[in-house]
N, C-alpha and C. Protein backbone atom coordinates (compact mmCIF):
# COMPACT_ATOMS: atom_id res chain seq x y z
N UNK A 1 8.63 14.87 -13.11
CA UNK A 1 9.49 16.00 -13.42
C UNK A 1 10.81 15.45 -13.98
N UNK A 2 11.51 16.12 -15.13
CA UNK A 2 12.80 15.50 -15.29
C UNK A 2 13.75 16.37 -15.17
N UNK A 3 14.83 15.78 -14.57
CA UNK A 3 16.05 16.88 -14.50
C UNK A 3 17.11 15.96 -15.24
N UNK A 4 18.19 16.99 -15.17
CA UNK A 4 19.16 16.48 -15.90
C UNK A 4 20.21 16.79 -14.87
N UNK A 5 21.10 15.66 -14.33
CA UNK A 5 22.10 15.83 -13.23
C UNK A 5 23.79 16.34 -14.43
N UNK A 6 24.14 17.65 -13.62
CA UNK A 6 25.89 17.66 -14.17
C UNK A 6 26.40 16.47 -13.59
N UNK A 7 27.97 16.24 -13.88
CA UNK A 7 28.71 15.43 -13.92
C UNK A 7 29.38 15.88 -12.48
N UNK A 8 29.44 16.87 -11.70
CA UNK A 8 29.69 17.44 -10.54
C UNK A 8 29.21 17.43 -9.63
N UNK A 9 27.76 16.52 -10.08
CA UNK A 9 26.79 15.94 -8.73
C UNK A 9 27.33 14.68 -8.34
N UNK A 10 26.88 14.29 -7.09
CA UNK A 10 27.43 13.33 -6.82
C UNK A 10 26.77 12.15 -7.20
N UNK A 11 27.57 11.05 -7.43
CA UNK A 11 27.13 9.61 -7.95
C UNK A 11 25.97 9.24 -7.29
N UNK A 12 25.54 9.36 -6.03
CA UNK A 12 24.22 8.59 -5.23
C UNK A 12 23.33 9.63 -5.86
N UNK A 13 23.49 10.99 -6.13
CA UNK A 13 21.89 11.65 -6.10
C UNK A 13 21.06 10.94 -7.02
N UNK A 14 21.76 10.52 -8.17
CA UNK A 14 20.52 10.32 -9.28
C UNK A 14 20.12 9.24 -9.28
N UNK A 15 20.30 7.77 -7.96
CA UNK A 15 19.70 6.90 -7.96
C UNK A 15 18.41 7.61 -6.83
N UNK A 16 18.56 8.67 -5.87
CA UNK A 16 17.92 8.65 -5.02
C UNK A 16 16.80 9.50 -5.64
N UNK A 17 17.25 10.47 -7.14
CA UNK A 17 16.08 10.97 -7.20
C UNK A 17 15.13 10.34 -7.93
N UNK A 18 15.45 9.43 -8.83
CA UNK A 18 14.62 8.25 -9.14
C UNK A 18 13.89 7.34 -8.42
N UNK A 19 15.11 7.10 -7.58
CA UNK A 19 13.79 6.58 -6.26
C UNK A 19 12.53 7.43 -5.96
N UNK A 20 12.78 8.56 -6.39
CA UNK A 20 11.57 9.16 -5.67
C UNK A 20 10.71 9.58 -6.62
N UNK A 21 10.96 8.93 -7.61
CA UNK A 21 10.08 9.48 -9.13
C UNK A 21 10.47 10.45 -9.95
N UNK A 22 11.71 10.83 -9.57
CA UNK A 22 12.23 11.59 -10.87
C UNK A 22 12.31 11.21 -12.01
N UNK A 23 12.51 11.83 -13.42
CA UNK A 23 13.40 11.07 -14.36
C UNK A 23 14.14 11.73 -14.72
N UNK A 24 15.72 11.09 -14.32
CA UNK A 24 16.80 11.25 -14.23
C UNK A 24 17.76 11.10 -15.19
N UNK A 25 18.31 12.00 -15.88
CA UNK A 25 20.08 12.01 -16.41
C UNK A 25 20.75 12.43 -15.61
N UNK A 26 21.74 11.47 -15.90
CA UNK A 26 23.14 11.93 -15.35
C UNK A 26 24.38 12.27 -16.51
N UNK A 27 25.02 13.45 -16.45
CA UNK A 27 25.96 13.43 -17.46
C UNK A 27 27.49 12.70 -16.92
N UNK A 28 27.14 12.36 -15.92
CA UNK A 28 28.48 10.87 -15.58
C UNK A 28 28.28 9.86 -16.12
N UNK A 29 27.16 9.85 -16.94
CA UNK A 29 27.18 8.34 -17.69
C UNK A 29 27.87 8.16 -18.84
N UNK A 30 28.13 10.10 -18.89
CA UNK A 30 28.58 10.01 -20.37
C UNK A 30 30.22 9.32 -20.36
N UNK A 31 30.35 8.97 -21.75
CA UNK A 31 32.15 8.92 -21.31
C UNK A 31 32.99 9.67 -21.22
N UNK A 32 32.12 11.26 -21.82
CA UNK A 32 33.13 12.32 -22.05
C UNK A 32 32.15 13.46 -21.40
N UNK A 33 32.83 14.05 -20.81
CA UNK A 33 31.70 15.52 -20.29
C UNK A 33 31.63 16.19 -21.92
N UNK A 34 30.62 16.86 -21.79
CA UNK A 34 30.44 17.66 -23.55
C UNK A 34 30.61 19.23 -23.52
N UNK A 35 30.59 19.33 -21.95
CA UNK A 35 30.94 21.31 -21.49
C UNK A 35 29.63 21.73 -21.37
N UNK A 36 29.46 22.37 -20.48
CA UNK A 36 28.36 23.60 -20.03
C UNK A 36 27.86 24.20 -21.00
N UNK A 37 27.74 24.19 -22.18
CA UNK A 37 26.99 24.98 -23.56
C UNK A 37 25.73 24.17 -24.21
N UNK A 38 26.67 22.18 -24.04
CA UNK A 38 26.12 21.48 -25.05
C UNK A 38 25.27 20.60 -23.46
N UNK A 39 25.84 20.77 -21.65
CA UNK A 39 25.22 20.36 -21.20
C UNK A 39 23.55 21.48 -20.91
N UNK A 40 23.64 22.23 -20.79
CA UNK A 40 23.00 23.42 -21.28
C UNK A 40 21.96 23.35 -22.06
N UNK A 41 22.09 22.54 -23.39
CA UNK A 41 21.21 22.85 -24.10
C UNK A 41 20.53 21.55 -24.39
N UNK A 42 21.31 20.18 -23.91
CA UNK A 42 20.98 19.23 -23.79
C UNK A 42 19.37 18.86 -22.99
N UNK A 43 19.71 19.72 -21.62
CA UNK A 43 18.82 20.28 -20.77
C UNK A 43 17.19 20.99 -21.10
N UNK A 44 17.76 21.38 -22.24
CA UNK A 44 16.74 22.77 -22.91
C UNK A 44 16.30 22.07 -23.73
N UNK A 45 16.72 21.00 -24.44
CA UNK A 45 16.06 20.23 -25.70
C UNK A 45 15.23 19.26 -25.13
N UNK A 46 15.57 18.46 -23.72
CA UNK A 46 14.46 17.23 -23.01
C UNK A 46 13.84 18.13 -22.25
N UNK A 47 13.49 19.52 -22.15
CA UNK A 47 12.69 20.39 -21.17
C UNK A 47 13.12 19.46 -19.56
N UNK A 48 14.22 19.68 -19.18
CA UNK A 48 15.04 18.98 -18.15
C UNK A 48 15.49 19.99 -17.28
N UNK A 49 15.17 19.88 -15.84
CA UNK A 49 15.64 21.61 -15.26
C UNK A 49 17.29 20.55 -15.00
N UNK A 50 18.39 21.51 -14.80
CA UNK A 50 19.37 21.16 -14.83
C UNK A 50 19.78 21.43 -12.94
N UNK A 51 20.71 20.49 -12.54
CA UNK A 51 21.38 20.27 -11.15
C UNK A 51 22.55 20.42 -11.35
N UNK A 52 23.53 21.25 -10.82
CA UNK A 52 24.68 21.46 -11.10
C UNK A 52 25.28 22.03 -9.75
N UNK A 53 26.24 22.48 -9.34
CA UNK A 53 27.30 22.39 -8.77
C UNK A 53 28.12 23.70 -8.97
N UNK A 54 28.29 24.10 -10.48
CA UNK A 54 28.81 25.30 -11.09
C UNK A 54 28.11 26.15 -11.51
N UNK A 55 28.82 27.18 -11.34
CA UNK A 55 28.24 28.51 -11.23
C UNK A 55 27.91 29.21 -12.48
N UNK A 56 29.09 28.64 -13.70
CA UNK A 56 29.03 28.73 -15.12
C UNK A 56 27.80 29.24 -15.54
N UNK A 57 26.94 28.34 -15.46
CA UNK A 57 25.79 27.43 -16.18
C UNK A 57 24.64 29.16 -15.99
N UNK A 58 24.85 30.13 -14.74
CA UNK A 58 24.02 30.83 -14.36
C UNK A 58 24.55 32.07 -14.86
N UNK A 59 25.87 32.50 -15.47
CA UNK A 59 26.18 33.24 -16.11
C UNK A 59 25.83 32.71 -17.80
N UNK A 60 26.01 31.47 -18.35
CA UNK A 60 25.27 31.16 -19.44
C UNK A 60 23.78 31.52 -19.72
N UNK A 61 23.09 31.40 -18.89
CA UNK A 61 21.55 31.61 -18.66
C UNK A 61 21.22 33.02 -18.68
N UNK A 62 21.97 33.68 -17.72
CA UNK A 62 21.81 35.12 -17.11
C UNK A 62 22.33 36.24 -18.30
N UNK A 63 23.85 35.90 -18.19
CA UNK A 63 24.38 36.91 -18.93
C UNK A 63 24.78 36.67 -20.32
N UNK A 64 24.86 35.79 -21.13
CA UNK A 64 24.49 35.08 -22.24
C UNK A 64 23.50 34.65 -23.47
N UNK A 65 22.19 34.59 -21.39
CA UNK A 65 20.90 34.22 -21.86
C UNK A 65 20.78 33.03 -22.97
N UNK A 66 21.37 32.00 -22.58
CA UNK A 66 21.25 30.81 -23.37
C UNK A 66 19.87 30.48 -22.76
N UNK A 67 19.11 30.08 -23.65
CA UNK A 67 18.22 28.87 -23.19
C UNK A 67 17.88 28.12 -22.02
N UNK A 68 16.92 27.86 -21.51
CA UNK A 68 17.15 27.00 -20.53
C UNK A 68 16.02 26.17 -19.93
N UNK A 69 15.74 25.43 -18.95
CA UNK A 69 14.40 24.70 -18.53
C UNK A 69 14.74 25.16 -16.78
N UNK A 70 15.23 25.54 -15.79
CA UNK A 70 15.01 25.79 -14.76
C UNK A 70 16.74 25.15 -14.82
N UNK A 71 17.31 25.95 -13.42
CA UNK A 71 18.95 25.70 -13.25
C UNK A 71 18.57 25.21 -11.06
N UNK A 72 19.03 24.28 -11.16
CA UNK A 72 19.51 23.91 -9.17
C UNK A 72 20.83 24.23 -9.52
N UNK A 73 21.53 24.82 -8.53
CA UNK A 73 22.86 25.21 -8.28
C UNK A 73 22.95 24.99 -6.61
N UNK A 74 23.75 23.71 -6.49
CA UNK A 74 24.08 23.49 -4.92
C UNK A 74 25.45 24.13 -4.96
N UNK A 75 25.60 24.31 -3.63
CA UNK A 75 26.35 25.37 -3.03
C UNK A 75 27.16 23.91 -1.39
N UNK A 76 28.69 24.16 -1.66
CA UNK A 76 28.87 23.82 -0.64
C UNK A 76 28.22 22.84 0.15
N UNK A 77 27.90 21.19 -0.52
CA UNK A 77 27.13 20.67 -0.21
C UNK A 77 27.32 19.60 0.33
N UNK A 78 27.86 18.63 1.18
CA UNK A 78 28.42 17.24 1.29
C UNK A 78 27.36 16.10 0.47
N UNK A 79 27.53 14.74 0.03
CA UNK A 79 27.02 13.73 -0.52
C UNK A 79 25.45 13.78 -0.62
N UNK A 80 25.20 13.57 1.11
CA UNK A 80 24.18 13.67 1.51
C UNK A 80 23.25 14.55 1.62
N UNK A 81 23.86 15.75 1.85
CA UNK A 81 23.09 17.25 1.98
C UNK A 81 22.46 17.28 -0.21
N UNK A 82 23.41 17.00 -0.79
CA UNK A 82 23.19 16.78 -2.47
C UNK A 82 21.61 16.67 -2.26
N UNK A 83 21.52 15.40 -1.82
CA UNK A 83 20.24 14.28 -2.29
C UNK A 83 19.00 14.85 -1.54
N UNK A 84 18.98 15.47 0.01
CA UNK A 84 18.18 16.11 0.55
C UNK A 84 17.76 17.30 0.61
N UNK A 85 18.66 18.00 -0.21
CA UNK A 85 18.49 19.75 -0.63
C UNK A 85 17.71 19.50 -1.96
N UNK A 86 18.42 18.48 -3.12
CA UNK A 86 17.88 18.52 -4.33
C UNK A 86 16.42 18.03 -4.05
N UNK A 87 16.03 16.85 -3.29
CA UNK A 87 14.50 16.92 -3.26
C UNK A 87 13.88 17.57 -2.42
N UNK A 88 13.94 18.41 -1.57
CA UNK A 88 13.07 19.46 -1.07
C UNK A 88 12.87 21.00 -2.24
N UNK A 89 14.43 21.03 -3.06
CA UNK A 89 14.22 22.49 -4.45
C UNK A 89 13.19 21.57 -4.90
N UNK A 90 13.50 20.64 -5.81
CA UNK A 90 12.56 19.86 -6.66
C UNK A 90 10.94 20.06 -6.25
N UNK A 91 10.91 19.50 -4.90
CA UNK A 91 9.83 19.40 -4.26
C UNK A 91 8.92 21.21 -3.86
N UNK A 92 9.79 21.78 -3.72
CA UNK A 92 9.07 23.47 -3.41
C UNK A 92 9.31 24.07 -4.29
N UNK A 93 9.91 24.02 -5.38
CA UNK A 93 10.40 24.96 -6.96
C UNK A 93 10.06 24.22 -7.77
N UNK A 94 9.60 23.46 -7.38
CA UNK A 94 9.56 22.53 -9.50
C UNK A 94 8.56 23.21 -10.33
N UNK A 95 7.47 23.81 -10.08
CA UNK A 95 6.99 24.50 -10.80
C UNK A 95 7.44 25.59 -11.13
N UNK A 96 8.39 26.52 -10.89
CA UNK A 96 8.87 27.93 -10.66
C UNK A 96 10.35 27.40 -11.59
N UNK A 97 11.18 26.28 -11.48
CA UNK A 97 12.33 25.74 -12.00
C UNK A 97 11.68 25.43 -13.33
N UNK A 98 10.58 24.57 -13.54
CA UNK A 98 10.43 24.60 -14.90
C UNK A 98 9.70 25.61 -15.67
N UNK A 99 9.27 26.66 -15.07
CA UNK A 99 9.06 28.10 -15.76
C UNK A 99 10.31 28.60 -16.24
N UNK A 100 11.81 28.47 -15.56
CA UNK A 100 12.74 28.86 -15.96
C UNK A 100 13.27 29.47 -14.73
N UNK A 101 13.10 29.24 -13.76
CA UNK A 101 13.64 29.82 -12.17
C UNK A 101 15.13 29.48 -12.76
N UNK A 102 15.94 30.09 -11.27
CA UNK A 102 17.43 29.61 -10.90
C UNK A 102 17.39 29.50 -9.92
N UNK A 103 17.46 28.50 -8.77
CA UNK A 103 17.25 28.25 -7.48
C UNK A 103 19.09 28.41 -7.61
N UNK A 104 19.07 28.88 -6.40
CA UNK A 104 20.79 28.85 -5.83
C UNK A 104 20.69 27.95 -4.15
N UNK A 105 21.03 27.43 -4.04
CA UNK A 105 20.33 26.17 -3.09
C UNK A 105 22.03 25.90 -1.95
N UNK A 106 21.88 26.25 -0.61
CA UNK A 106 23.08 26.24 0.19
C UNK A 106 22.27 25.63 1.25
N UNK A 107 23.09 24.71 2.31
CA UNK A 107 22.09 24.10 3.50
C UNK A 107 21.53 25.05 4.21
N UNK A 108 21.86 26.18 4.51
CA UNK A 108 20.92 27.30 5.42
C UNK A 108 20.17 28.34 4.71
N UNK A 109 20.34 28.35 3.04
CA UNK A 109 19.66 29.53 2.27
C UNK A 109 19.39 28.70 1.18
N UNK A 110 18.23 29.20 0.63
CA UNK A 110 17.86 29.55 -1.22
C UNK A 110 17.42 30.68 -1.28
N UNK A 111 18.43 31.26 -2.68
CA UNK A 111 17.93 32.10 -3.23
C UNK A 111 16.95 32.06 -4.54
N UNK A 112 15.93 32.13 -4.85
CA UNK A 112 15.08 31.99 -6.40
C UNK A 112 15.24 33.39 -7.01
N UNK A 113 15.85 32.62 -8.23
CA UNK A 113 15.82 34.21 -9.32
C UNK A 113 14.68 33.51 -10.31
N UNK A 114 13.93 34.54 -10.00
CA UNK A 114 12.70 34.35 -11.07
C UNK A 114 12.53 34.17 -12.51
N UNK A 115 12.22 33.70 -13.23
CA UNK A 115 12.05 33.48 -14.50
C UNK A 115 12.05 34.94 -15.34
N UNK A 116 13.17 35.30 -16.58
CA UNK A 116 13.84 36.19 -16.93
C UNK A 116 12.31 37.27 -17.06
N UNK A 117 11.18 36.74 -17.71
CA UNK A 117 10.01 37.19 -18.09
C UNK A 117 8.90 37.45 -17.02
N UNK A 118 9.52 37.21 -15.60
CA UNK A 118 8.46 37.42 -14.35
C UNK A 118 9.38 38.63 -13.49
N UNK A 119 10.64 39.37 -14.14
CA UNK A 119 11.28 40.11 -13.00
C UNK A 119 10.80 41.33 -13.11
């Protein structure tokens, strides 16, 4: 599965999700963030569900309706909670995320908004 990590994730997730067989971007590698439009579509062009942090990205999708490959949106998350929330969504949504889900992902809740064409 490939995702594409924002720049608002934290530095350990995207070694840990590789560890686990992801394939992983990170947009901290970049030297310059490129903004939520061009990370967005960056996403949508490697069929990459996107991990993010901001909320932006789900009003781009939603109310915009940009493009997209599946959105993780952690919520209130410490370092660690990052790396163990993102592979259990990955792990129980990845099929539903790369239909085009929006997982909204908090340590005691997910919410899944279904793919714009399944509501």
């Amino acid at each position: 599965m490939k995702v594409l990590l924002d720049t608002c994730v934290s530095a350990g997730v995207p070694k840990a999700l590789a560890e686990a067989g992801y394939d992983v971007v990170w947009v901290g590698d970049r030297p310059k963030d490129p903004g939520d439009e061009e990370i967005l579509a960056h996403a949508c062009r490697e069929s990459r569900i996107l991990v993010t942090l901001d909320k932006d990205f789900g009003e781009l999708a939603i109310v915009r309706r940009q493009a997209h490959c599946g959105i993780v949106r952690l919520v209130a998350l410490s370092t660690s909670q990052q790396v163990n929330v993102c592979l259990s969504v990955l792990a129980a949504y990845g099929s539903q995320l790369e239909a085009g889900a929006i997982v909204t992902a908090e340590s005691s809740r997910i919410r899944v908004r279904p793919p714009s064409d399944q509501e």
